[in-house]
Protein backbone atom coordinates (compact mmCIF):
# COMPACT_ATOMS: atom_id res chain seq x y z
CA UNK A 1 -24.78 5.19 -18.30
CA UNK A 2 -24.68 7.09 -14.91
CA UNK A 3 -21.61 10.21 -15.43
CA UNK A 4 -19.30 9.69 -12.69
CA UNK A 5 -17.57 12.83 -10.38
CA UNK A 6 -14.10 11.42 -9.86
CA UNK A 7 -13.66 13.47 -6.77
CA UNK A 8 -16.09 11.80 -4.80
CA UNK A 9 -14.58 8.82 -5.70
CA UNK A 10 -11.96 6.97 -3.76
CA UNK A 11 -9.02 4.61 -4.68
CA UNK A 12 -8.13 1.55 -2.89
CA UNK A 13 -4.20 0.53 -3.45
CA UNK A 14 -3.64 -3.18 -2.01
CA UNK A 15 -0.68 -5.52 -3.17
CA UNK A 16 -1.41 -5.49 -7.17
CA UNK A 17 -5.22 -4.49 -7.64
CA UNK A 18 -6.30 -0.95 -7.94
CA UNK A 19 -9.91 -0.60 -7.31
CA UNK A 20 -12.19 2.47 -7.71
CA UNK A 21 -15.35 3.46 -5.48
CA UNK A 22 -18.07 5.61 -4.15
CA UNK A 23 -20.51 5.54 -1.55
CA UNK A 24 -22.33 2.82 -3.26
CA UNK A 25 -20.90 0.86 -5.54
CA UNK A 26 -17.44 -0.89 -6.78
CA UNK A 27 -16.90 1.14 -10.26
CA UNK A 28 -14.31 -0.62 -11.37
CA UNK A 29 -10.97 -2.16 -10.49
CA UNK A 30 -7.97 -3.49 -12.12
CA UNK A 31 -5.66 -6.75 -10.46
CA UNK A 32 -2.00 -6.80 -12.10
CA UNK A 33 1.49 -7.82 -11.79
CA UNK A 34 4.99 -6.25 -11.41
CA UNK A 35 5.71 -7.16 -15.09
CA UNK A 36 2.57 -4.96 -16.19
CA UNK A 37 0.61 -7.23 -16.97
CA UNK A 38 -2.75 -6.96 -16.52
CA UNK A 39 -4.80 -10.19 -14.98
CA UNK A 40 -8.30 -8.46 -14.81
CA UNK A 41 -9.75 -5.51 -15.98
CA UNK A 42 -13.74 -4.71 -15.07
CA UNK A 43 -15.60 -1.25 -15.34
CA UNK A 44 -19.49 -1.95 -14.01
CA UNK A 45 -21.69 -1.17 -17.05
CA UNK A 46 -23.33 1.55 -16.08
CA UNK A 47 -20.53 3.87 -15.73
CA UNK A 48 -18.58 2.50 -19.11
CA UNK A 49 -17.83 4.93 -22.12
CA UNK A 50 -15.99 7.32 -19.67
CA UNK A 51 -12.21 6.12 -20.10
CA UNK A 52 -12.43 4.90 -16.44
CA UNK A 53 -10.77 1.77 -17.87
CA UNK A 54 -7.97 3.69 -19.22
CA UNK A 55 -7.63 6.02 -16.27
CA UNK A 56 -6.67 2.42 -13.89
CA UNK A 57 -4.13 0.77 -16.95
CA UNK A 58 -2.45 4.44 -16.39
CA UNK A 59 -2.56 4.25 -12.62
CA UNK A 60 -0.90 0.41 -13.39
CA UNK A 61 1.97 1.70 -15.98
CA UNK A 62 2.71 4.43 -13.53
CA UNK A 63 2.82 2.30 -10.55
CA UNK A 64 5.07 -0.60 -12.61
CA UNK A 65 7.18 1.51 -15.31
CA UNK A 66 6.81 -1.05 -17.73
CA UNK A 67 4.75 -1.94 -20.94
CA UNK A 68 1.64 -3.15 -19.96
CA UNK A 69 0.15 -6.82 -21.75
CA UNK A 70 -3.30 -7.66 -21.20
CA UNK A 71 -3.26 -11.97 -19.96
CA UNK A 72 -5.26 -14.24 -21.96
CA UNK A 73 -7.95 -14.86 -23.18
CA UNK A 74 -8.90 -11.34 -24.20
CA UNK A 75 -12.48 -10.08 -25.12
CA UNK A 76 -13.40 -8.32 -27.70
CA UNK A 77 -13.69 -5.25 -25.44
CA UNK A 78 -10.35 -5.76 -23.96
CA UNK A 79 -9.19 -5.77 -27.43
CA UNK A 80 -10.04 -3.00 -28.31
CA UNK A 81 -9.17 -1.63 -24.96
CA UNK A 82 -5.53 -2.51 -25.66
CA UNK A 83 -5.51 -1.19 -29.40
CA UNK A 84 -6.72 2.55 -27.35
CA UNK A 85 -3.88 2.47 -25.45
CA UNK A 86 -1.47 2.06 -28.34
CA UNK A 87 -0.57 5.84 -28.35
CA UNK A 88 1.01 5.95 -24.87
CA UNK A 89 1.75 2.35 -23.82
């Protein structure tokens, strides 16, 4: 796991996908639709275990205002992705 400095980061907003970089690499991104729900969620592996994942789905219910619903199929990490959201989805 490589620790990530959000502020050298930058976010990309186009038409329904939110995606997070830095000089290097694509460190995650999330693709979703009006209704909140979420099509694809990806964090790259080495910079997982830092709640980057649940830092986008809050950048998604803010942009949206709704619930957000994960489509299916869901993995098991996106399942328990969506069960750590519980408290403020």
């Amino acid at each position: 796991m490589i620790k990530i400095n959000l502020s050298k980061c930058t976010l990309d907003k186009i038409d329904g996908i939110f995606t997070l970089k830095n000089n290097n690499t694509t460190i995650g991104f999330v693709r979703f639709n009006d209704l909140g729900e979420v099509e694809y969620i990806f964090v790259n592996p080495i910079f997982r275990k830092q709640g980057l994942a649940k830092k986008l789905l809050r950048l998604v219910k803010k942009k949206t205002g709704k619930k957000l619903t994960l489509q299916e199929p869901i993995s098991p990490l996106g399942a328990k992705l969506l069960k750590s959201i519980q408290k403020w989805n």
